[in-house]
N, C-alpha and C. Protein backbone atom coordinates (compact mmCIF):
# COMPACT_ATOMS: atom_id res chain seq x y z
N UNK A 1 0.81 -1.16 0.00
CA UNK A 1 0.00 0.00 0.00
C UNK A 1 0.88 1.26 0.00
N UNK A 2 1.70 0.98 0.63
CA UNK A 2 2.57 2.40 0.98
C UNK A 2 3.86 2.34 -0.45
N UNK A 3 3.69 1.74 -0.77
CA UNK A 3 4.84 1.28 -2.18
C UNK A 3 4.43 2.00 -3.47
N UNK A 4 2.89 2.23 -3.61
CA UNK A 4 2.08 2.48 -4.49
C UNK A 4 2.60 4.45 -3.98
N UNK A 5 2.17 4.81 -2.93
CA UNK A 5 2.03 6.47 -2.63
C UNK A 5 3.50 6.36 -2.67
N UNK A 6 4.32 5.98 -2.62
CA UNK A 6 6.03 6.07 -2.38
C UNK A 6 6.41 6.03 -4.30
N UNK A 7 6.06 5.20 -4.50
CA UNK A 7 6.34 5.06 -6.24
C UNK A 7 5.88 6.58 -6.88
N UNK A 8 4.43 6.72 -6.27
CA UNK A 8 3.60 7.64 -7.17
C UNK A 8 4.52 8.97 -6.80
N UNK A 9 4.83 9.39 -5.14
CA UNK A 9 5.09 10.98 -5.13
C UNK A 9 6.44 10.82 -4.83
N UNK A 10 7.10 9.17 -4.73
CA UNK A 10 9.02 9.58 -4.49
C UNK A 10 9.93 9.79 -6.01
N UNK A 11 8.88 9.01 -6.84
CA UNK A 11 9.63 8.50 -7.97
C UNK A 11 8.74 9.74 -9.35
N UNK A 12 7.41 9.05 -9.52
CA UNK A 12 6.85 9.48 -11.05
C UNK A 12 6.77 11.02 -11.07
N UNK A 13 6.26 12.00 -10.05
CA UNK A 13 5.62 12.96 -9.67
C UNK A 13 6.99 14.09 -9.93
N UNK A 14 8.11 13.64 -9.20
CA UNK A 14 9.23 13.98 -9.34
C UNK A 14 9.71 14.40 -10.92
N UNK A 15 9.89 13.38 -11.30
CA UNK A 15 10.65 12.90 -12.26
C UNK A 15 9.55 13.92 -13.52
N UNK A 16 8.29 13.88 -13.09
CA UNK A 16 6.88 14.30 -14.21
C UNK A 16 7.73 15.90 -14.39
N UNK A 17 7.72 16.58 -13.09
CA UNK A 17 8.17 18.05 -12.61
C UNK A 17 9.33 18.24 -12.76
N UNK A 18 10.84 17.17 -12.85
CA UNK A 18 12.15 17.45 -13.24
C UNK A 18 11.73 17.28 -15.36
N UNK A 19 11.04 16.71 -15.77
CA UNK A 19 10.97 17.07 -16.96
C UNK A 19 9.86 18.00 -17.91
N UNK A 20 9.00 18.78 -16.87
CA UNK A 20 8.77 19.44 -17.22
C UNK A 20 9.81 21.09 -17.03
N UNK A 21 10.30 20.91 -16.16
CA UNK A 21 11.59 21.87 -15.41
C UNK A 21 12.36 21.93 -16.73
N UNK A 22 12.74 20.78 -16.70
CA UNK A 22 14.03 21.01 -18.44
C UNK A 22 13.10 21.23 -19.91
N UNK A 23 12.40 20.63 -20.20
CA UNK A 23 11.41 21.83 -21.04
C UNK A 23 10.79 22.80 -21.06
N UNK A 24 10.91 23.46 -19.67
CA UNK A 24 10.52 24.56 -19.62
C UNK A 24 11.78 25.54 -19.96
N UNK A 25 12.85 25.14 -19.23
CA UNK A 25 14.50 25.55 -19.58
C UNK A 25 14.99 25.57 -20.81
N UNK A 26 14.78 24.44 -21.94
CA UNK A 26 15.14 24.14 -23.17
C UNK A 26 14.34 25.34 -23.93
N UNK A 27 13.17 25.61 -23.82
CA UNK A 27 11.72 26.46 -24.56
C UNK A 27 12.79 27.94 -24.41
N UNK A 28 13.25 28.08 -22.94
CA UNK A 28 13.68 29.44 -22.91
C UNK A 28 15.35 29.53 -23.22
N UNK A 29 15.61 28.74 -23.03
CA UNK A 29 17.18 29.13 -23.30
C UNK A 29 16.79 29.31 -25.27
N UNK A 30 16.29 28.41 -26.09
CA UNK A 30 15.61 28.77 -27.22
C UNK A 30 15.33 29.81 -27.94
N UNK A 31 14.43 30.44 -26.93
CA UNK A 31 14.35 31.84 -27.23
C UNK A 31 15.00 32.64 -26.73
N UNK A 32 16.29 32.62 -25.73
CA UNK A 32 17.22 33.44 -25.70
C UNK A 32 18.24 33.22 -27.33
N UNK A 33 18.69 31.87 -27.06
CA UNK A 33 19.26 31.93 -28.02
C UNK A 33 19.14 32.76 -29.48
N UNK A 34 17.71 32.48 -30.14
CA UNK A 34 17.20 33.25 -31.06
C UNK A 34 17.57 34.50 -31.25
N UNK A 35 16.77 35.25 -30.19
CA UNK A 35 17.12 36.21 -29.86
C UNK A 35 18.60 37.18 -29.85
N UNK A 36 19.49 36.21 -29.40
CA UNK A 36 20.63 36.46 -29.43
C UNK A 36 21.38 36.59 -30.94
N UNK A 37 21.01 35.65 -31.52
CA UNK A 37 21.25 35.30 -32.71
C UNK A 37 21.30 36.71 -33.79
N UNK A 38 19.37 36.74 -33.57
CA UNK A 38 18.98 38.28 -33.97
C UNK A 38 19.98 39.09 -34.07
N UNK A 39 19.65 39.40 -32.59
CA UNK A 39 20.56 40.95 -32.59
C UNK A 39 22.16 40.72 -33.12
N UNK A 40 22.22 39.44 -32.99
CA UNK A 40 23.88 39.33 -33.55
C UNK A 40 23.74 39.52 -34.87
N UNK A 41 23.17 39.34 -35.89
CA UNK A 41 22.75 39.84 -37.00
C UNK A 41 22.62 41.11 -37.57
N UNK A 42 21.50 41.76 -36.19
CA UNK A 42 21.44 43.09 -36.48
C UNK A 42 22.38 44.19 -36.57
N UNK A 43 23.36 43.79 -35.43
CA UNK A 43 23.95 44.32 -35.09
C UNK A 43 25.55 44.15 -36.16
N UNK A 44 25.74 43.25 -36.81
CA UNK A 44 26.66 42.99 -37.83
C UNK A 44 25.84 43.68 -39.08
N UNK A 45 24.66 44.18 -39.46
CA UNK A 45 24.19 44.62 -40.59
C UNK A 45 24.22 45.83 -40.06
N UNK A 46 24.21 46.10 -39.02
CA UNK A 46 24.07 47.76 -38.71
C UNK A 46 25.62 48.20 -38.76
N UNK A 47 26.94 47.60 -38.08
CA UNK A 47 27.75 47.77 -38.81
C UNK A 47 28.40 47.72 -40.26
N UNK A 48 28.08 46.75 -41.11
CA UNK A 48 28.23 47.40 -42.52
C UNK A 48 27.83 48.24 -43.16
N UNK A 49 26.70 49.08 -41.93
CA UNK A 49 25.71 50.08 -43.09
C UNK A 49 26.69 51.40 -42.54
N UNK A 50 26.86 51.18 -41.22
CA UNK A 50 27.59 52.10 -40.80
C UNK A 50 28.80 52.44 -41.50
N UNK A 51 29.62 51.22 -41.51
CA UNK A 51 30.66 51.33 -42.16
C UNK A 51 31.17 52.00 -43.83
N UNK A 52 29.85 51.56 -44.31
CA UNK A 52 29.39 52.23 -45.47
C UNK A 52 29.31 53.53 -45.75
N UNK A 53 28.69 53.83 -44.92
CA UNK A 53 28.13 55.42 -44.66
C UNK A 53 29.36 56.40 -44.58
N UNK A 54 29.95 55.95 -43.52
CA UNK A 54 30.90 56.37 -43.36
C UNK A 54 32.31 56.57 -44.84
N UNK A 55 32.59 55.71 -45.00
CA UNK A 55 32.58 55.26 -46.75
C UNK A 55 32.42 56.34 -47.53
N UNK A 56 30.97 56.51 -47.73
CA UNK A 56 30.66 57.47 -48.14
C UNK A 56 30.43 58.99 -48.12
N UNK A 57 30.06 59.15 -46.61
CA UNK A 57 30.97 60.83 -46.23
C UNK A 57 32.47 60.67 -46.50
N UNK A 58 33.54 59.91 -46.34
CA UNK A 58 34.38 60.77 -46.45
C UNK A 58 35.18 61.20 -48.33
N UNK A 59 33.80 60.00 -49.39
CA UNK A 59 34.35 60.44 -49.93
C UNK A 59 33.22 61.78 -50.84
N UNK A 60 32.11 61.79 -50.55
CA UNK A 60 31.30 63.42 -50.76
C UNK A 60 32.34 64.17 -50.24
N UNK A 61 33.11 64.21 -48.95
CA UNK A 61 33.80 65.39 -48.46
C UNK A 61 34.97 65.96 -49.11
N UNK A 62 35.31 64.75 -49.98
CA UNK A 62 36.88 65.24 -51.09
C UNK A 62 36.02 65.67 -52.04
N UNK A 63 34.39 65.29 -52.49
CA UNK A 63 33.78 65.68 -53.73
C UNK A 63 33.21 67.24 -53.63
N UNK A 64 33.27 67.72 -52.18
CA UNK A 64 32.57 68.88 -51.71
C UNK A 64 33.17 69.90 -52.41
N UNK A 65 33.80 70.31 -52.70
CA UNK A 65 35.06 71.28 -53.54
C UNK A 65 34.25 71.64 -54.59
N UNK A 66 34.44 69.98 -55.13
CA UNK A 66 33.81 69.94 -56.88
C UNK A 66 32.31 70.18 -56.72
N UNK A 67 31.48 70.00 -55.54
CA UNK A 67 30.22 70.55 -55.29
C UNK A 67 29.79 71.87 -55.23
N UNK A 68 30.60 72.19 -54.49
CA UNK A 68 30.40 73.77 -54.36
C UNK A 68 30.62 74.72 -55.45
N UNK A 69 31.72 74.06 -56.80
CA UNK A 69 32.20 75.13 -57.50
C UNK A 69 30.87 74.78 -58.59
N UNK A 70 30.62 73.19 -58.96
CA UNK A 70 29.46 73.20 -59.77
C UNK A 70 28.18 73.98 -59.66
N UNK A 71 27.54 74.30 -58.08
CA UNK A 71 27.05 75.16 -57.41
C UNK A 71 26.53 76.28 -58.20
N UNK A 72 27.72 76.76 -57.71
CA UNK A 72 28.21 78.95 -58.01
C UNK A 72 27.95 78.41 -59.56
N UNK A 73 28.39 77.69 -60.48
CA UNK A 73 28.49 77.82 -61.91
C UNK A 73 27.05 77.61 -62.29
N UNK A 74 26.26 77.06 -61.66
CA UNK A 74 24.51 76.71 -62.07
C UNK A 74 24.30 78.06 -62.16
N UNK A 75 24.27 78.74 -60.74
CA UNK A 75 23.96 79.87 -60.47
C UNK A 75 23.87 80.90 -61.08
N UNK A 76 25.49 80.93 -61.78
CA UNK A 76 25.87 82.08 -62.66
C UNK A 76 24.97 82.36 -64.61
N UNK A 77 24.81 83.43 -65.00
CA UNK A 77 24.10 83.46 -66.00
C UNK A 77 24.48 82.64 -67.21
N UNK A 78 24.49 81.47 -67.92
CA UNK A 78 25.26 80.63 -68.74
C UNK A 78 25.88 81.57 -69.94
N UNK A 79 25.07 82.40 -70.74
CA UNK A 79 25.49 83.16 -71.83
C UNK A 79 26.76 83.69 -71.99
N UNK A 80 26.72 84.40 -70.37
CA UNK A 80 28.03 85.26 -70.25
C UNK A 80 29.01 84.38 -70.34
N UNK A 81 29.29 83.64 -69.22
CA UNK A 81 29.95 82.35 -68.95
C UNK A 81 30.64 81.89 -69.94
N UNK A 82 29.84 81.38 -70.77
CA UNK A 82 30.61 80.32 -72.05
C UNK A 82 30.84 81.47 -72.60
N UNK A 83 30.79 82.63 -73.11
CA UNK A 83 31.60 83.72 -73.64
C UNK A 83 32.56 83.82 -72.89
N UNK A 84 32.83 84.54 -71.65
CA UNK A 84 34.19 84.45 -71.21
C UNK A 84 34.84 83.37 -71.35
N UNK A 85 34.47 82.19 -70.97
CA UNK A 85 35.44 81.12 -71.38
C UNK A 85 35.83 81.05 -72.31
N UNK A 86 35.12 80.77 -73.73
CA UNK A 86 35.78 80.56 -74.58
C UNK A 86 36.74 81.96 -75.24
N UNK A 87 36.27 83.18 -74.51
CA UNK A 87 37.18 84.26 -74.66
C UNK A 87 38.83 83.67 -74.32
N UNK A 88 38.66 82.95 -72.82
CA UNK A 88 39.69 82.93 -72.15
C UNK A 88 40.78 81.44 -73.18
N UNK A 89 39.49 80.76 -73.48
CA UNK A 89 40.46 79.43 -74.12
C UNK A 89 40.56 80.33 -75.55
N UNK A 90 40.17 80.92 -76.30
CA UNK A 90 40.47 81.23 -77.76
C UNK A 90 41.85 82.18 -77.27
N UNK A 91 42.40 82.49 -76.41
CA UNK A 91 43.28 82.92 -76.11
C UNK A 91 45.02 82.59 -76.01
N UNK A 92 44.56 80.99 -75.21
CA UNK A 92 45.34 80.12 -75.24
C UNK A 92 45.75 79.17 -76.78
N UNK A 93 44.99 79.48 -77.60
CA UNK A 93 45.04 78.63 -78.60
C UNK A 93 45.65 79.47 -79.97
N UNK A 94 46.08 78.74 -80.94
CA UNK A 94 46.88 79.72 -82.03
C UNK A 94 45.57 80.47 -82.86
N UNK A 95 45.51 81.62 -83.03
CA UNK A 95 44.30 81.92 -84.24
C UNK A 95 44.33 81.62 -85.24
N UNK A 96 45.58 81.22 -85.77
CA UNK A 96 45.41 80.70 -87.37
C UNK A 96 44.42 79.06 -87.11
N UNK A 97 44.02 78.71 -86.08
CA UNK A 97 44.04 77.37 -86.14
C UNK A 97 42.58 77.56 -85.40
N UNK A 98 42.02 78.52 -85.05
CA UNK A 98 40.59 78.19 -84.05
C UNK A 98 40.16 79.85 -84.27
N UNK A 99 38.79 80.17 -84.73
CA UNK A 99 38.42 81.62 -84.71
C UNK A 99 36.72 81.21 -84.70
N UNK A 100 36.33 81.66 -83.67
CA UNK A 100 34.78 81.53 -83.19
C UNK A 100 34.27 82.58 -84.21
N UNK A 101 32.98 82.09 -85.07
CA UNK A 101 32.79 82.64 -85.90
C UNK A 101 31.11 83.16 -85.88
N UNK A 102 30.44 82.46 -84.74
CA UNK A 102 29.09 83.44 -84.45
C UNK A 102 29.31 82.69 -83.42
N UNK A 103 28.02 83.21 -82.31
CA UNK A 103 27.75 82.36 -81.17
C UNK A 103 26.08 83.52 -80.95
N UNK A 104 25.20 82.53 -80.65
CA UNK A 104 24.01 82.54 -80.46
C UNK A 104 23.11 81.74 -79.14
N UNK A 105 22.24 82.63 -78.93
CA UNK A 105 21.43 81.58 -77.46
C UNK A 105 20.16 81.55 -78.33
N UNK A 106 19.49 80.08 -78.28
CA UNK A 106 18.58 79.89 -79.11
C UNK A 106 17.17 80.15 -78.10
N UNK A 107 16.26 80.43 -78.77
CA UNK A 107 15.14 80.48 -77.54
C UNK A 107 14.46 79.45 -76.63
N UNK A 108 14.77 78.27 -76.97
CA UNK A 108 14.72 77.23 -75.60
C UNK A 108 15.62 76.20 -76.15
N UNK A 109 16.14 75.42 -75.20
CA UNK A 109 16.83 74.26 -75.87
C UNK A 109 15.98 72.82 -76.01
N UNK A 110 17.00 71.88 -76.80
CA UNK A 110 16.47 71.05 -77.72
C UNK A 110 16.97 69.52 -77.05
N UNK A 111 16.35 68.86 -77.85
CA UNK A 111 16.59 67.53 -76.93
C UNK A 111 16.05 67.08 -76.06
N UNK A 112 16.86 66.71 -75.06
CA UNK A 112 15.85 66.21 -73.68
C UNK A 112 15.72 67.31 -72.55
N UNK A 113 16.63 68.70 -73.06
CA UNK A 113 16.39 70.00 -72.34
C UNK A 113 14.74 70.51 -72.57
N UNK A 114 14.35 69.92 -73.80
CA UNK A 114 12.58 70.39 -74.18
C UNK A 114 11.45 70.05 -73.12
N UNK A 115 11.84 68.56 -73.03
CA UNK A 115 10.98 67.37 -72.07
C UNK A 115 11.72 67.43 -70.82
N UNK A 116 12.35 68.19 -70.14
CA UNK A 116 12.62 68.01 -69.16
C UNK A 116 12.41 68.67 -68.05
N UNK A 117 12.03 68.72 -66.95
CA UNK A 117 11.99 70.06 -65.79
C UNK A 117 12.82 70.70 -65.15
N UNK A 118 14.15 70.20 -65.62
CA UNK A 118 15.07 70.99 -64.81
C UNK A 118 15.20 72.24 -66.23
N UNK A 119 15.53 73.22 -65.42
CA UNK A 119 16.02 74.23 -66.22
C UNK A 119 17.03 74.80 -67.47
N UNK A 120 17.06 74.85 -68.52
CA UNK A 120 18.35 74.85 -69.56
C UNK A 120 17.92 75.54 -70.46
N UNK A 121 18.73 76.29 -70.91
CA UNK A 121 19.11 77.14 -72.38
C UNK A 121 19.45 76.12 -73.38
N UNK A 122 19.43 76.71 -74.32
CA UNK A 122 20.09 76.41 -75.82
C UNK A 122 21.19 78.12 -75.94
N UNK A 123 22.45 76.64 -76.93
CA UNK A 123 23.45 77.47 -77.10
C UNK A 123 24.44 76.97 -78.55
N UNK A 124 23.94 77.85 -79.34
CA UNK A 124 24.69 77.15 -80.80
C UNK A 124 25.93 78.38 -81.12
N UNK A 125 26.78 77.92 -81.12
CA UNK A 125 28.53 78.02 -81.74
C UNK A 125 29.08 77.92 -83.10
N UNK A 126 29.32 78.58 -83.72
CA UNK A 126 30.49 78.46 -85.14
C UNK A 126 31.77 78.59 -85.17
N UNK A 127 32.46 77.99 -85.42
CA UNK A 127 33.97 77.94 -85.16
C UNK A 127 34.56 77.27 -86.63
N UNK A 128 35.37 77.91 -87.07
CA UNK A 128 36.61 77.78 -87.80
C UNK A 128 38.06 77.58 -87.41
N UNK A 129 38.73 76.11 -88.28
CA UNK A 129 39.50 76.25 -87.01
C UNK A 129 39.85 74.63 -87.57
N UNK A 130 41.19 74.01 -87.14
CA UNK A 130 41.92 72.76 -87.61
C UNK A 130 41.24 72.16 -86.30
N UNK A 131 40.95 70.65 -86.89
CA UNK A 131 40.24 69.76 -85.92
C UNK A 131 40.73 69.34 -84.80
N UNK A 132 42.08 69.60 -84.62
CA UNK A 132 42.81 69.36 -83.09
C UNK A 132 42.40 70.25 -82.25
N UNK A 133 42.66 71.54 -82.59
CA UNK A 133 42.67 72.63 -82.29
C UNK A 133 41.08 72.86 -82.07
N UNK A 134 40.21 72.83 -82.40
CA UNK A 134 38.98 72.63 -81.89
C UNK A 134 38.34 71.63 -81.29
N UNK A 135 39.10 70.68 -81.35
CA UNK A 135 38.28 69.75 -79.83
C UNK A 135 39.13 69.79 -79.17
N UNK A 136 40.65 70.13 -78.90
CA UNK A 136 40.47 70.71 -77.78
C UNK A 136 40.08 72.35 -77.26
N UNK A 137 39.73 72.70 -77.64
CA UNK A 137 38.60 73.81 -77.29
C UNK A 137 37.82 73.51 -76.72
N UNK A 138 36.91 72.72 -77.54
CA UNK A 138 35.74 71.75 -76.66
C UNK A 138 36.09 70.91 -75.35
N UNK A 139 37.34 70.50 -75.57
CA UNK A 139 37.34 69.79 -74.24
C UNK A 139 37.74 70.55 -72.90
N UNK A 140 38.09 71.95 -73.08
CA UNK A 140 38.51 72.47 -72.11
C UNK A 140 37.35 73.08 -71.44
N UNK A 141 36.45 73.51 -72.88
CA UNK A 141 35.12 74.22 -72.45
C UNK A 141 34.26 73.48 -71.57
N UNK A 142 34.45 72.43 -72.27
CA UNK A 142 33.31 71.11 -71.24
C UNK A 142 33.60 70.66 -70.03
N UNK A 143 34.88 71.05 -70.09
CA UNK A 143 36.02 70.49 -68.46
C UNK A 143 35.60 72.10 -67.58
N UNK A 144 35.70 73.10 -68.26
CA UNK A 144 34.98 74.07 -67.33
C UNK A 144 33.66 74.29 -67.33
N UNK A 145 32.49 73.93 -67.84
CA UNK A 145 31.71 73.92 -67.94
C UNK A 145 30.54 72.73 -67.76
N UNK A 146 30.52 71.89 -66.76
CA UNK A 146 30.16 70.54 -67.15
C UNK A 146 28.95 70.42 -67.01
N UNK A 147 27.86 72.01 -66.81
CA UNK A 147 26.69 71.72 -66.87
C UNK A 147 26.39 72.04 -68.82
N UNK A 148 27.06 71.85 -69.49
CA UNK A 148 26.87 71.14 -70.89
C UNK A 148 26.75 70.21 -71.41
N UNK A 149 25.57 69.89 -72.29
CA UNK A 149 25.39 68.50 -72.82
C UNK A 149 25.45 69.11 -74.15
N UNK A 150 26.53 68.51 -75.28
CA UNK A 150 26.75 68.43 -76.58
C UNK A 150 24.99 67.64 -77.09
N UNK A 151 24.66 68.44 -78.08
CA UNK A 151 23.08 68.43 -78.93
C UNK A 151 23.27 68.13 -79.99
N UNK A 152 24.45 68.77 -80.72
CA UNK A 152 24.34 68.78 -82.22
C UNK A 152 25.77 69.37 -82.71
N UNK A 153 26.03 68.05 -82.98
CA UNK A 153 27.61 68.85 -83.72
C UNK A 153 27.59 68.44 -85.60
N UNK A 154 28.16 69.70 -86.07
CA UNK A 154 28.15 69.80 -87.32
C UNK A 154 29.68 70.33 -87.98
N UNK A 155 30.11 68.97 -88.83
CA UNK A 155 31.35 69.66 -89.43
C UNK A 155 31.01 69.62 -90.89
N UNK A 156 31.86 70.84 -91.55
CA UNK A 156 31.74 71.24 -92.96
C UNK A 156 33.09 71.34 -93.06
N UNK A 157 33.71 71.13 -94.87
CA UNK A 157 34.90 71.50 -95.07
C UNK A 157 34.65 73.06 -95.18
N UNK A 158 36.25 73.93 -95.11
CA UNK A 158 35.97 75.22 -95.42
C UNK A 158 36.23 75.26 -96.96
N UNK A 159 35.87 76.37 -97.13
CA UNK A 159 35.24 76.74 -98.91
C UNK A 159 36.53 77.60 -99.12
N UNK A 160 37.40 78.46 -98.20
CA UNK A 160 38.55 79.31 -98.51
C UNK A 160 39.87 78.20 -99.13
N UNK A 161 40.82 79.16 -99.06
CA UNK A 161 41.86 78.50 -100.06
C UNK A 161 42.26 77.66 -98.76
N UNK A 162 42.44 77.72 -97.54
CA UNK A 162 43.16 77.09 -96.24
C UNK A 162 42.23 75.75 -96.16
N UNK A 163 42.58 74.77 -97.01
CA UNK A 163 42.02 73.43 -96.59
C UNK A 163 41.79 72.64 -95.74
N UNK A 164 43.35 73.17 -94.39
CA UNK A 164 43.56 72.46 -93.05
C UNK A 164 41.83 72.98 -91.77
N UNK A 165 41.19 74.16 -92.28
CA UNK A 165 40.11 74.56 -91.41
C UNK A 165 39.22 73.43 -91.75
N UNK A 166 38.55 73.85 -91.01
CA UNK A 166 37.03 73.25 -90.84
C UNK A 166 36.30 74.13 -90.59
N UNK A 167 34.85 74.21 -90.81
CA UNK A 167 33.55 75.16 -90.22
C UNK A 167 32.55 73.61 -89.17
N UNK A 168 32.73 74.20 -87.79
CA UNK A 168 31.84 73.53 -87.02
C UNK A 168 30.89 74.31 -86.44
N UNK A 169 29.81 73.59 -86.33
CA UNK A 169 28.16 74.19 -85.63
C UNK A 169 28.07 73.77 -84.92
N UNK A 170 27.78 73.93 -83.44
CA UNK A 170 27.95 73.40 -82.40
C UNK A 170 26.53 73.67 -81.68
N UNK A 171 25.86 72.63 -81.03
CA UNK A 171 24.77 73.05 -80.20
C UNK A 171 24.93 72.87 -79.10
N UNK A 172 24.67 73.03 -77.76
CA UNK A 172 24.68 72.75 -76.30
C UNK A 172 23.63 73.33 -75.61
N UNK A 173 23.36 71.97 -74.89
CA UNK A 173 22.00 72.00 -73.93
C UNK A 173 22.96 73.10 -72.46
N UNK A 174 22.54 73.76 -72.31
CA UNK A 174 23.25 74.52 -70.78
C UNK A 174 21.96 74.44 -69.36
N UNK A 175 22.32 73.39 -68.73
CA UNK A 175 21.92 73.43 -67.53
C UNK A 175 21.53 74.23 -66.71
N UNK A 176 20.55 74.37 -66.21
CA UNK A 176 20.99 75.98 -64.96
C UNK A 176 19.84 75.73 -63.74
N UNK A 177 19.97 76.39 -62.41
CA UNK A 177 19.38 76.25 -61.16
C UNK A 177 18.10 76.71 -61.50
């Protein structure tokens, strides 16, 4: 008789409550674990974003220069602009070999300056002038100028006795704030 209450509350009852004890332990260490897991995750994705970021300010901060001067140049009236410049590059260059021969602002620009919402002029160019010698013109203009998008370029032979010229027509979309 007493073997039966001794079995039931020394032995089964025990043993029922030591394994519910370790599944209750297993359930939670579980969800610590998880948990842990998580944030170990998170916390490794939040450092690469960081790391990234970072990444990336320091290199906007070497680009800030080139930000600021593109800036002031939106700003400034384009017409004048590409006149002085190319005042300043037809300067540097031989005249027998490069002579700007009209320059015009067209009344809106063309291309994807038409369909577009940001702001831009039209700007068509004539130049006479040996083909070295005029692209690099162009390339200095465009290196100072880089809110230009080339529209329409046009070369002709020249008709004078100097065969080495060329006559180019030049169009450019000009960007502006």
């Amino acid at each position: 008789m007493y073997k039966q209450s001794i079995i039931l509350f020394g032995i089964v009852i025990p043993i029922l409550i030591a394994g519910i004890m370790i599944g209750v332990c297993a359930f939670v260490r579980g969800k610590i674990t998880g948990s842990f897991d998580d944030k170990v995750r998170y916390y490794a994705g939040y450092e690469t974003s960081r790391l990234s970021a970072l990444a990336i300010e320091a290199q906007i901060s070497r680009q800030r220069a080139d930000s600021d001067r593109w800036t002031e140049l939106l700003k400034q009236e384009t017409f004048s602009l590409v006149t002085t410049n190319l005042r300043a590059i037809g300067e540097t260059l031989p005249p027998k070999e490069f002579q700007q021969t009209a320059f015009e602002r067209l009344g809106q620009s063309g291309g994807i300056g038409s369909v577009s919402a940001q702001k831009s002029s039209g700007l068509r160019f004539n130049f006479r002038g040996t083909f070295r010698t005029v692209q690099k013109a162009f390339l200095e203009l465009e290196t100072r100028m880089p809110n230009l998008q080339l529209q329409e370029l046009k070369i002709d032979p020249n008709t004078s006795s100097e065969s080495a010229l060329l006559n180019f027509q030049v169009t450019y979309t000009a960007w502006e704030s």
